[in-house]
N, C-alpha and C. Protein backbone atom coordinates (compact mmCIF):
# COMPACT_ATOMS: atom_id res chain seq x y z
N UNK A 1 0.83 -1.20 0.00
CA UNK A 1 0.00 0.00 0.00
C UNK A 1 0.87 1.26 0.00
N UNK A 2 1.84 0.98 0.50
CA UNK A 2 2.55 2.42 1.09
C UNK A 2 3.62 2.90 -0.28
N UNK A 3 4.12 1.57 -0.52
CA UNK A 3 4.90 1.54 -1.80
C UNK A 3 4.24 2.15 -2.92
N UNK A 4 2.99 1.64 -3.27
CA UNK A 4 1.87 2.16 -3.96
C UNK A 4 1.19 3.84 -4.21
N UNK A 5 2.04 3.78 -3.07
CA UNK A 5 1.00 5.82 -2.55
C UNK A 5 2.64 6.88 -3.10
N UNK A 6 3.67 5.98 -2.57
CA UNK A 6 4.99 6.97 -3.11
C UNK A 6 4.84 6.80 -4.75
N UNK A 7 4.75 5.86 -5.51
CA UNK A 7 5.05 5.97 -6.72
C UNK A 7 3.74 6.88 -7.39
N UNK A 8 2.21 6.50 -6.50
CA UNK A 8 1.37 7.35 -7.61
C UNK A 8 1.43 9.01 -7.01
N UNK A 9 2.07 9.03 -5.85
CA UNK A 9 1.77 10.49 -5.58
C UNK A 9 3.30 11.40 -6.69
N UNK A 10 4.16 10.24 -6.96
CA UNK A 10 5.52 11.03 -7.80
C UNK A 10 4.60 11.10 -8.94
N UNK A 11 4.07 10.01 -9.55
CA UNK A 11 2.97 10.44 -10.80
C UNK A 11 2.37 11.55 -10.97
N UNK A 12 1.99 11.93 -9.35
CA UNK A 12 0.71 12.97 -9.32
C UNK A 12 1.53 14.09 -9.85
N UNK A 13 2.93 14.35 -9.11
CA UNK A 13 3.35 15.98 -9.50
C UNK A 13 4.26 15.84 -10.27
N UNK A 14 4.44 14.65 -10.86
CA UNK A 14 5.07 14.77 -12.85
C UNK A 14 4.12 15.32 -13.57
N UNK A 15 2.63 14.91 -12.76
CA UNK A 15 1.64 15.47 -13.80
C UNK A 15 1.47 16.64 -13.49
N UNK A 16 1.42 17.69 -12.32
CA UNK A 16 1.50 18.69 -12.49
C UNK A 16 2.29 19.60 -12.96
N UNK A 17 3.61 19.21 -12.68
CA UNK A 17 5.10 20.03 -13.31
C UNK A 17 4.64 19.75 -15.47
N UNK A 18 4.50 18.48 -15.70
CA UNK A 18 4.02 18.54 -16.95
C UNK A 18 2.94 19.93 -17.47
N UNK A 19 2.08 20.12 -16.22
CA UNK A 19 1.14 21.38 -16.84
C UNK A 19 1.57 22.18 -16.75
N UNK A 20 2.48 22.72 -16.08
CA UNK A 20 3.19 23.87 -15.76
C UNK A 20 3.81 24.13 -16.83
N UNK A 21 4.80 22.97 -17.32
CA UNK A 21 5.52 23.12 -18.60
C UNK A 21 5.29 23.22 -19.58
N UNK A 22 4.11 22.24 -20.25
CA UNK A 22 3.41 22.74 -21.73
C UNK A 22 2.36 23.86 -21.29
N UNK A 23 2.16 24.31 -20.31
CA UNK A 23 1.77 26.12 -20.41
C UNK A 23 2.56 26.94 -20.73
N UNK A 24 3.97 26.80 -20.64
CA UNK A 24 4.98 27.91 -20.49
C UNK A 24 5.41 27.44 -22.10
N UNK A 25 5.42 26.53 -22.17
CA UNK A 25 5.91 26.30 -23.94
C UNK A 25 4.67 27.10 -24.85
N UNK A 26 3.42 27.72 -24.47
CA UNK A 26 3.17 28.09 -25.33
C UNK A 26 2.90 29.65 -25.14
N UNK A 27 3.57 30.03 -23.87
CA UNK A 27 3.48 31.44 -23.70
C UNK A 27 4.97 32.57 -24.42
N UNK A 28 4.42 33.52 -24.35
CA UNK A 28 6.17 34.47 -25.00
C UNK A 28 6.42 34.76 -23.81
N UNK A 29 7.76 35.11 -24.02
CA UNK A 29 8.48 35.78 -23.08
C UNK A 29 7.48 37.30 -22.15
N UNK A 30 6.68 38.22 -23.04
CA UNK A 30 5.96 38.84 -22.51
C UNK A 30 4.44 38.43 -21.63
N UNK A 31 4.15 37.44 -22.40
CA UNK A 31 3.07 36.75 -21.72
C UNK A 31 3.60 36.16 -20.28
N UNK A 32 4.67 35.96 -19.91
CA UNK A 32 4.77 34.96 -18.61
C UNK A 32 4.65 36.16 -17.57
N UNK A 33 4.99 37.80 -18.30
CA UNK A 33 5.16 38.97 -17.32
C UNK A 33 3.94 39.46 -16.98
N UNK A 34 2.51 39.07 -17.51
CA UNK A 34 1.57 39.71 -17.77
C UNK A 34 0.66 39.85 -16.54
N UNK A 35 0.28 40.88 -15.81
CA UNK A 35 -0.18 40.69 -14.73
C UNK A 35 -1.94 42.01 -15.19
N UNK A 36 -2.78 41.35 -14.86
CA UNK A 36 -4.01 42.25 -15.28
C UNK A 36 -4.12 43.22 -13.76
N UNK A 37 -3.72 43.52 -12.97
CA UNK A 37 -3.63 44.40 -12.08
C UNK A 37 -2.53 44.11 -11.05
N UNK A 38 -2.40 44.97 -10.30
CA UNK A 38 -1.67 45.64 -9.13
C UNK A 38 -1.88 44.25 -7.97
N UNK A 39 -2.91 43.42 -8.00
CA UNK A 39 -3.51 42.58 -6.72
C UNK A 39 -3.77 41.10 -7.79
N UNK A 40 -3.01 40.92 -8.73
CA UNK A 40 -3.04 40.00 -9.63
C UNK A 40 -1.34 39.15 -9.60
N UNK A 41 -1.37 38.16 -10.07
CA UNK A 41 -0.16 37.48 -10.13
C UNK A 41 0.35 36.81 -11.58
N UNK A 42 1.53 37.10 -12.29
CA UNK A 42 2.00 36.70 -13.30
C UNK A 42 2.02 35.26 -13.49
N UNK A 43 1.99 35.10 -14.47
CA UNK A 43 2.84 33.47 -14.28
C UNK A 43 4.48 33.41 -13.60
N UNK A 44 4.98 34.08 -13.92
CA UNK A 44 6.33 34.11 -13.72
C UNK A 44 6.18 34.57 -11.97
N UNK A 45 5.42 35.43 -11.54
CA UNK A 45 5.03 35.45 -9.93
C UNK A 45 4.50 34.23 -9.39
N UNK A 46 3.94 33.57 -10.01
CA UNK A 46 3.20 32.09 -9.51
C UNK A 46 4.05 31.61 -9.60
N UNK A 47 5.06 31.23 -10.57
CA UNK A 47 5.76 30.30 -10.39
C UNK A 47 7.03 30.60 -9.59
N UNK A 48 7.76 31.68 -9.69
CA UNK A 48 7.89 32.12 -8.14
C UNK A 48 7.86 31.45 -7.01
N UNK A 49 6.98 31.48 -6.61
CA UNK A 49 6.14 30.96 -5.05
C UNK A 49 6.03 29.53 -5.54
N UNK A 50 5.24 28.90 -6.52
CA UNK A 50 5.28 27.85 -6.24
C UNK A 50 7.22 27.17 -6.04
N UNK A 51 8.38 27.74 -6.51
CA UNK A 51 9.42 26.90 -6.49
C UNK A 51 9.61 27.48 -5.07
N UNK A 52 9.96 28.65 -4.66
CA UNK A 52 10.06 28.96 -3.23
C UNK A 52 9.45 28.11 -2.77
N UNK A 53 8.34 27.91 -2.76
CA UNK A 53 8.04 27.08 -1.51
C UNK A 53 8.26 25.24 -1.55
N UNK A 54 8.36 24.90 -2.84
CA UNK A 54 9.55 23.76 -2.81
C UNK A 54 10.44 23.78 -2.51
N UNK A 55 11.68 24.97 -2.51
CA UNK A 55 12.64 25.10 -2.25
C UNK A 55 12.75 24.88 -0.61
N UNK A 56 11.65 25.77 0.01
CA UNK A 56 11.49 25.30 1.45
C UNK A 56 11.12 24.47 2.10
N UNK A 57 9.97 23.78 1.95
CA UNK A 57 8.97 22.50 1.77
C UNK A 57 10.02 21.62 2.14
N UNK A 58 11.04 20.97 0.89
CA UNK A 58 11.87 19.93 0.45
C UNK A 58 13.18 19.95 0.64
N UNK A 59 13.82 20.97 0.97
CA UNK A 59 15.20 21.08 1.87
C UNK A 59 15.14 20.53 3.23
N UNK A 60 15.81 19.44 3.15
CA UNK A 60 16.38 18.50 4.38
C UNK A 60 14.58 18.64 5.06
N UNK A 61 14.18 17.34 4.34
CA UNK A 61 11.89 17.32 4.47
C UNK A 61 11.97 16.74 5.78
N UNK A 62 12.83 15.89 6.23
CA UNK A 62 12.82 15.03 7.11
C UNK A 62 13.67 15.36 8.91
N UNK A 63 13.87 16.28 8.44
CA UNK A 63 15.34 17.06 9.53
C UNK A 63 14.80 18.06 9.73
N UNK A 64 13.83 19.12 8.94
CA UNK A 64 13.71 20.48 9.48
C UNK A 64 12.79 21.30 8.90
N UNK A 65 12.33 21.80 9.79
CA UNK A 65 10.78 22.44 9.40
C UNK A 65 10.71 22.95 7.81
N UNK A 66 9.56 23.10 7.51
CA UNK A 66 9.41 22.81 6.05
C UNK A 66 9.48 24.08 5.74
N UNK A 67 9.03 25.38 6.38
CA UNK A 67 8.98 26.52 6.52
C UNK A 67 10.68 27.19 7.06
N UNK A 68 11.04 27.32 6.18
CA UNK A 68 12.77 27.75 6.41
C UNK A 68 13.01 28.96 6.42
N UNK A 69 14.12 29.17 7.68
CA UNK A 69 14.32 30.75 7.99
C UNK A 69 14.82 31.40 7.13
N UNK A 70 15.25 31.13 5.93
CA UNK A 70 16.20 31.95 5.17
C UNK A 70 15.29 31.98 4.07
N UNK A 71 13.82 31.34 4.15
CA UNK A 71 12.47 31.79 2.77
C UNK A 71 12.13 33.05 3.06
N UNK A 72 12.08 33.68 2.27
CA UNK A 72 11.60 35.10 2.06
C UNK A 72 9.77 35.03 1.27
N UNK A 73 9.25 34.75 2.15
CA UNK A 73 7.70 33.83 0.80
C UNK A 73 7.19 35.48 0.38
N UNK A 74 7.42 36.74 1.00
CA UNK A 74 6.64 38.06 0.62
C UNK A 74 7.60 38.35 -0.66
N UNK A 75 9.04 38.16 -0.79
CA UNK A 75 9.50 37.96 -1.83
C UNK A 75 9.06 37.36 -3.28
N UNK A 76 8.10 36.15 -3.04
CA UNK A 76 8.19 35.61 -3.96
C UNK A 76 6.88 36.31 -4.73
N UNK A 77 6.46 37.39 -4.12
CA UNK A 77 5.05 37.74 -4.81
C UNK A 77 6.11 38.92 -5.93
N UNK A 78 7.20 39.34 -5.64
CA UNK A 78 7.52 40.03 -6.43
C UNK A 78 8.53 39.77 -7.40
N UNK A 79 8.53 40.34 -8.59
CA UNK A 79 9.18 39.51 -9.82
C UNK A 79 10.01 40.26 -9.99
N UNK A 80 11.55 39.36 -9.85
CA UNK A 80 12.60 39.99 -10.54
C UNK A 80 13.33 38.75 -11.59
N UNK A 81 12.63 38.43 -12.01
CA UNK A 81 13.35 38.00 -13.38
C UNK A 81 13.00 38.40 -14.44
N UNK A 82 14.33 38.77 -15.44
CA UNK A 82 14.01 39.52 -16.90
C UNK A 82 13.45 38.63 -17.95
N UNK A 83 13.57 37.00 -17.64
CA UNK A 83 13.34 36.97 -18.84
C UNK A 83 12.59 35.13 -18.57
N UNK A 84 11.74 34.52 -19.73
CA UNK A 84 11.28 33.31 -19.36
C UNK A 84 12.00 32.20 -18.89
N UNK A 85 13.09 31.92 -19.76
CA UNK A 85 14.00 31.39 -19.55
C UNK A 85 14.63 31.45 -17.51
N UNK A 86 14.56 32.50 -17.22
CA UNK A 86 14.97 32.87 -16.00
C UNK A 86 13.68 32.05 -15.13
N UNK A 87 12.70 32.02 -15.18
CA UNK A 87 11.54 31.91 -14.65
C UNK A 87 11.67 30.28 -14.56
N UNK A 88 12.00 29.67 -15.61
CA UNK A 88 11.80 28.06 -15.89
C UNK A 88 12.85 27.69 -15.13
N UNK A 89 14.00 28.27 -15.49
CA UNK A 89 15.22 27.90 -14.66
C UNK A 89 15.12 27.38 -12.73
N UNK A 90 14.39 28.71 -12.06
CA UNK A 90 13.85 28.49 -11.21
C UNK A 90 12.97 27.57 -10.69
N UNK A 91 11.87 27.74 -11.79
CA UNK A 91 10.74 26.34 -11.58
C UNK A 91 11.37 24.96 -11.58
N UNK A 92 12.54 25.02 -12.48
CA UNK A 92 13.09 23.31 -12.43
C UNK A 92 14.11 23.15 -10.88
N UNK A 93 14.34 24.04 -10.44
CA UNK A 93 15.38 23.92 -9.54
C UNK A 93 14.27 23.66 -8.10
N UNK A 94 12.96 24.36 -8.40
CA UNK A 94 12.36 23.72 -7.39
C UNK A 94 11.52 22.26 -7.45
N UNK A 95 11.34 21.89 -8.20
CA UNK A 95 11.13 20.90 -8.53
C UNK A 95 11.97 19.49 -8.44
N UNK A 96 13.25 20.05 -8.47
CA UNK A 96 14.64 18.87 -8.66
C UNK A 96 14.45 18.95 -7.03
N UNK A 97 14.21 19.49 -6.11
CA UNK A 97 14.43 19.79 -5.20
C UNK A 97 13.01 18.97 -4.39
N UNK A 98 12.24 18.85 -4.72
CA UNK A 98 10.92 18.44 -4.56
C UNK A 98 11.25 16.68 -5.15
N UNK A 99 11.44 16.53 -5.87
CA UNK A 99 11.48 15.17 -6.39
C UNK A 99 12.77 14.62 -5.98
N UNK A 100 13.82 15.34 -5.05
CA UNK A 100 15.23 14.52 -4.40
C UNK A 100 14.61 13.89 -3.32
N UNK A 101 13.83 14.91 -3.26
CA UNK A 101 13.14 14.41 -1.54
C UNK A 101 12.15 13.04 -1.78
N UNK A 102 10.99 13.34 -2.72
CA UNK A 102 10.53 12.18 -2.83
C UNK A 102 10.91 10.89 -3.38
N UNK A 103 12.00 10.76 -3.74
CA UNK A 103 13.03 9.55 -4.43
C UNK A 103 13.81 9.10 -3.34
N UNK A 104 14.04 9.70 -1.90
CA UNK A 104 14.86 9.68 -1.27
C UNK A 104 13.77 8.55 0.06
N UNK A 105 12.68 8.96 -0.60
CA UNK A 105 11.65 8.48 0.83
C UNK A 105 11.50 7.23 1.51
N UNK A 106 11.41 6.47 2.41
CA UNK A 106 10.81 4.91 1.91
C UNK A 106 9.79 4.76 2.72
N UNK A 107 9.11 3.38 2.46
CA UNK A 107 7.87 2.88 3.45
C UNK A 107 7.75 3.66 4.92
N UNK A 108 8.83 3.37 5.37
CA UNK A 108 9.13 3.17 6.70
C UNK A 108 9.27 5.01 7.02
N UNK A 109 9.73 5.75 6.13
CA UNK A 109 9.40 7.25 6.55
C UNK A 109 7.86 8.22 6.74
N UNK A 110 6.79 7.08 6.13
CA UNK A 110 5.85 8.28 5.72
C UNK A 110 5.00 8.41 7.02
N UNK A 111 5.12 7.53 8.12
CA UNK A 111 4.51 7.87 9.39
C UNK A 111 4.89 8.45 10.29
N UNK A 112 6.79 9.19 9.69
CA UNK A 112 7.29 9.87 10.41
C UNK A 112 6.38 11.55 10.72
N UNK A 113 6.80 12.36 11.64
CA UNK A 113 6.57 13.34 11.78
C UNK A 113 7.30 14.35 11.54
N UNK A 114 6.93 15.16 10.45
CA UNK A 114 7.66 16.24 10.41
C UNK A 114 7.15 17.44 10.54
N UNK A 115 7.80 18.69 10.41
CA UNK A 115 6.96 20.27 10.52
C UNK A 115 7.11 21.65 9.53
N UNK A 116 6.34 21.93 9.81
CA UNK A 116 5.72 23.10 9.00
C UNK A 116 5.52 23.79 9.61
N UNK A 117 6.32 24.83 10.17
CA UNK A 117 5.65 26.22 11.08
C UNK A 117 5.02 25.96 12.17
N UNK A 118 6.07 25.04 12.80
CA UNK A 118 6.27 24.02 14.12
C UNK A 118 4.63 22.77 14.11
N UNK A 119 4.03 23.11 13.07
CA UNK A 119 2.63 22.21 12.90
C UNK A 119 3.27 20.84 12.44
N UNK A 120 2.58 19.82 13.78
CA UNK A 120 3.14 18.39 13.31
C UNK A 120 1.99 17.76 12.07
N UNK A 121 3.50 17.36 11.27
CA UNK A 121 1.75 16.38 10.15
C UNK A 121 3.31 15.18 9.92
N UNK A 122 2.33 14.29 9.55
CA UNK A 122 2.41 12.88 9.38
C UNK A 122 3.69 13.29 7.33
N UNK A 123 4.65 12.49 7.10
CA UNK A 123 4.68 12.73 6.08
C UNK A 123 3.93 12.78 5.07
N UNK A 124 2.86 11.52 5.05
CA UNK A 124 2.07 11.44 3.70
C UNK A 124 1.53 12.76 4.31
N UNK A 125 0.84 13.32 5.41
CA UNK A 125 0.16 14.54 5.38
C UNK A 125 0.87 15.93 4.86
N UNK A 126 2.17 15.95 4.92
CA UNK A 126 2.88 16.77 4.48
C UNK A 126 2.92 17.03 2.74
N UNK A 127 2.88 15.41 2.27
CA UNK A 127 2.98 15.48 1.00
C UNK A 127 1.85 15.67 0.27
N UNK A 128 0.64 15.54 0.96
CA UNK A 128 -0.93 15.52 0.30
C UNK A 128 -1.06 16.90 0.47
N UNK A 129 -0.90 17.96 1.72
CA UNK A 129 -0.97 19.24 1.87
C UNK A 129 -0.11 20.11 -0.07
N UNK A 130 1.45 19.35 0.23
CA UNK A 130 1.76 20.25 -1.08
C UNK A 130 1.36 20.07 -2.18
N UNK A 131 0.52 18.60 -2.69
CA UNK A 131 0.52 18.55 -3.40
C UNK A 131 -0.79 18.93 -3.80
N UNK A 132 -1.79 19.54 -3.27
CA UNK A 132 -2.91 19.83 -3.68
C UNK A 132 -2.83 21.76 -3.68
N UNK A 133 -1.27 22.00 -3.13
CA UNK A 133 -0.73 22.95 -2.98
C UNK A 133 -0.19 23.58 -4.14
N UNK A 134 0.45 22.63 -4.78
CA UNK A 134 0.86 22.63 -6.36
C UNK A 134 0.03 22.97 -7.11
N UNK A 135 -1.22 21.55 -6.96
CA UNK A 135 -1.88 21.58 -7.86
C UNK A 135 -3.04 23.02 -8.00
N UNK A 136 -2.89 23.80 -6.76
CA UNK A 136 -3.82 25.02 -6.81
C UNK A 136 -3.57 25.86 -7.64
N UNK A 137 -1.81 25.73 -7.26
CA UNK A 137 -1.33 27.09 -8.42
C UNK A 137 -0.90 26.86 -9.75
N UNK A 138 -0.88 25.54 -9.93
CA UNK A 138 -0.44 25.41 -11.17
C UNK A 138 -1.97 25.13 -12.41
N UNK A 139 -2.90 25.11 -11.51
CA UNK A 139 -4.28 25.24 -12.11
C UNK A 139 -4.27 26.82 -12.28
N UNK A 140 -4.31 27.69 -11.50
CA UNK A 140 -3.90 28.84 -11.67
C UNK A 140 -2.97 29.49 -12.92
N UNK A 141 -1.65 28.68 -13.05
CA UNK A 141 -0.83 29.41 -14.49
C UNK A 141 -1.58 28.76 -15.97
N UNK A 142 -2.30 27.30 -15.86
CA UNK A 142 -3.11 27.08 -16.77
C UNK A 142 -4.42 28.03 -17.20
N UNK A 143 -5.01 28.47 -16.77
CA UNK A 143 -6.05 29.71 -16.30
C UNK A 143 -5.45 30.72 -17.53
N UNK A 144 -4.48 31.08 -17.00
CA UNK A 144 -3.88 32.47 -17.26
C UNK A 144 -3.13 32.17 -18.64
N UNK A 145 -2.85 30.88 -18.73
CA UNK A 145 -2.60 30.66 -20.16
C UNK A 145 -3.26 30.75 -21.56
N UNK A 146 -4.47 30.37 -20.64
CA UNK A 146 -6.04 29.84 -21.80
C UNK A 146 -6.45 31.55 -21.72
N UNK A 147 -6.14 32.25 -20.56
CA UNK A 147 -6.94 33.75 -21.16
C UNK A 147 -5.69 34.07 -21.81
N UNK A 148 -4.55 34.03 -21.72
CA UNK A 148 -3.95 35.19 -22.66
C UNK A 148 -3.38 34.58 -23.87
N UNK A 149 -3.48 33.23 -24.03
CA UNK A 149 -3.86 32.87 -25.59
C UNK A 149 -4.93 32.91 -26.20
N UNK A 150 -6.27 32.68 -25.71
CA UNK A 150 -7.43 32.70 -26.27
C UNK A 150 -7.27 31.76 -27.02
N UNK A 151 -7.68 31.66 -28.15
CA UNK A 151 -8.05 31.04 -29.57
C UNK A 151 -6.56 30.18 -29.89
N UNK A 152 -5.47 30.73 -29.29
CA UNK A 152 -3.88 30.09 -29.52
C UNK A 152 -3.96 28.82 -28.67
N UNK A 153 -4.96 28.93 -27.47
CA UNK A 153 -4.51 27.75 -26.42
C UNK A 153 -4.81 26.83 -27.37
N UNK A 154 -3.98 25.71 -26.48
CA UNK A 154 -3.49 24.15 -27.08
C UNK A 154 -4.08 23.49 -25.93
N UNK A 155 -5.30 22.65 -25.57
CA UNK A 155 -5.47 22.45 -24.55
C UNK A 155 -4.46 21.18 -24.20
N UNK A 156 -4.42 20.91 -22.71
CA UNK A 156 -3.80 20.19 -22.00
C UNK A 156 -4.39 18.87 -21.23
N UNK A 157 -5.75 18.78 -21.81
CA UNK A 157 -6.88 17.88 -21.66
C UNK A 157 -7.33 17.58 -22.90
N UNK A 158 -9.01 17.08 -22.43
CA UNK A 158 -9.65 16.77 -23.69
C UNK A 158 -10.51 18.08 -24.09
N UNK A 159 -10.45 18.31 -25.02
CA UNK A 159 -10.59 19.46 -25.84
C UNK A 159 -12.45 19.79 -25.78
N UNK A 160 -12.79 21.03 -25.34
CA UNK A 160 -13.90 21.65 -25.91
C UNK A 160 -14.75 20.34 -27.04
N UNK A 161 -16.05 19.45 -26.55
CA UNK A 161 -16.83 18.24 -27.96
C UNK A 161 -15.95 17.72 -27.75
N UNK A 162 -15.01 16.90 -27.45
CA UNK A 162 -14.01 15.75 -28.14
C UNK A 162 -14.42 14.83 -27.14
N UNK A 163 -15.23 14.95 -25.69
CA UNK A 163 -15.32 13.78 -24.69
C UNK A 163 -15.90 12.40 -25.43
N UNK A 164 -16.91 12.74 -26.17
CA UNK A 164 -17.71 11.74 -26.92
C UNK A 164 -16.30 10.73 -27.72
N UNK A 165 -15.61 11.30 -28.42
CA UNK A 165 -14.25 10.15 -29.07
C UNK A 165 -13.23 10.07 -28.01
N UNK A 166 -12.97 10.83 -27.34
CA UNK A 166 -12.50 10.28 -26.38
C UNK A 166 -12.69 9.33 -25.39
N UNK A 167 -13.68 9.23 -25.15
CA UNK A 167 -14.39 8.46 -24.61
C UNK A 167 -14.04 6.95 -25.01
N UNK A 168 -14.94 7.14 -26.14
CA UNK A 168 -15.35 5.66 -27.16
C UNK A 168 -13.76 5.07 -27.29
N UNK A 169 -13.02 5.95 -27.63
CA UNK A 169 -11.78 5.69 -27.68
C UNK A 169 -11.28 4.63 -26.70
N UNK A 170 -11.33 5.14 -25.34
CA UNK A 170 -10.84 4.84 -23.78
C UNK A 170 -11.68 3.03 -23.55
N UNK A 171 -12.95 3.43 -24.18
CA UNK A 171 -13.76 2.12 -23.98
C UNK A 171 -13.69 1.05 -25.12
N UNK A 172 -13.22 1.23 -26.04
CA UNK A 172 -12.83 0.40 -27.14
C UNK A 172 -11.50 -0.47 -26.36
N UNK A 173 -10.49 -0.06 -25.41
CA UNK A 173 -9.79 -0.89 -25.20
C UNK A 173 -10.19 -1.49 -24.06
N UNK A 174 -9.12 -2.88 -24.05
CA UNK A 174 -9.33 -3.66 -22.70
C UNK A 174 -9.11 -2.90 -21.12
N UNK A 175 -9.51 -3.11 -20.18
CA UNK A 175 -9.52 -2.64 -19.36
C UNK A 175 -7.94 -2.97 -18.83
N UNK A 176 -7.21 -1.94 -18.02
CA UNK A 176 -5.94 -2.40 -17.67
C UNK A 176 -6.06 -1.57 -16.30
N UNK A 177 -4.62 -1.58 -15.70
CA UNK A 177 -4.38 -1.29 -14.24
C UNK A 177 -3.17 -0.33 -14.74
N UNK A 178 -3.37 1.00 -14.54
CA UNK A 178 -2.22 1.63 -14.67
C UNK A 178 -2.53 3.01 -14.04
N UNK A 179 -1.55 3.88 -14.03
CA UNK A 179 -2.04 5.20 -13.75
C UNK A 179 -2.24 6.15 -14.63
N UNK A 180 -3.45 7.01 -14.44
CA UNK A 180 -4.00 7.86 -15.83
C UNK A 180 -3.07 8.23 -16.71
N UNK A 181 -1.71 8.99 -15.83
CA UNK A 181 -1.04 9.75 -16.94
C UNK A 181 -0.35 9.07 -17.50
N UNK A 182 0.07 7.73 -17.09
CA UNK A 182 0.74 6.01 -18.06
C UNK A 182 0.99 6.81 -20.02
N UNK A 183 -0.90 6.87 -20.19
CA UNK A 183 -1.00 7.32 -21.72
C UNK A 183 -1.04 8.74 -22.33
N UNK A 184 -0.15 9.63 -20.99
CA UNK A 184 -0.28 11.30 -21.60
C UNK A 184 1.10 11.48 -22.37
């Protein structure tokens, strides 16, 4: 069971870092800066925060509060990178950083206790917290993709009418045991 929960929860945030990434492959360099107000967040600000807080989260997960003295998180609302490239760079470094930790894990760690802003949670609770944590904001840079491409977006699902062949598609084959994103 436990073996089971580490490999589909690494599934879970390949699949989110995947959305993150074919969003940013289809934005420009000006689009990742684009913020529609003053109390609004870029992509390049979202993603920001989301690697900060991997960066903190996943540094030494098991040894020391997840919330690290040297995170600056009011920082991360503000953008100083010039350019996309700069932005991705970041996002992968939090991520490598996020996935050392979960490669590093075993059975026998996830009932350990660790902390977050001295709050005890269970590891799997630690890891279900970020990862629905992820998945908030990175639903968020998808959002902001589909408005500021409009008519350019490429969706990252099943497309606007296509459920019906998709579908038929999915049910035409034999039934198997795998995890969804197995066929993305």
């Amino acid at each position: 069971m436990l073996h089971s929960y580490l490999n589909s929860v690494k599934k879970q945030f390949e699949y989110y870092k995947s959305l993150g990434d074919k969003t940013f492959t289809q934005l420009t360099n000006e689009q990742f800066f684009f913020q529609h107000n003053n109390q609004s967040n870029s992509v390049a600000i979202i993603s920001k925060h989301i690697s900060g807080n991997m960066l903190s989260r996943w540094t030494n997960f098991l040894t020391e509060d997840g919330e690290k003295v040297w995170r600056n998180r009011d920082d991360e609302f503000i953008n100083n990178f010039k350019t996309k490239n700069d932005v991705i760079n970041y996002w992968e470094k939090g991520w490598q950083c996020l996935f050392n930790a979960i490669n590093s894990l075993k059975e026998t760690d996830l009932e350990k206790i660790i902390y977050i802003r001295n709050h005890g949670h269970t590891v799997v609770e630690a890891i279900n917290r970020q990862l629905c944590h992820y998945a908030y904001h990175v639903g968020q840079l998808v959002y902001l993709g589909k408005l500021l491409l409009n008519e350019e977006w490429q969706s990252l699902s099943i497309p606007k009418n296509a459920s019906k062949n998709y579908n038929a598609k999915k049910f035409s084959k034999e039934k198997t045991r795998k995890h969804f994103t197995d066929d993305l």
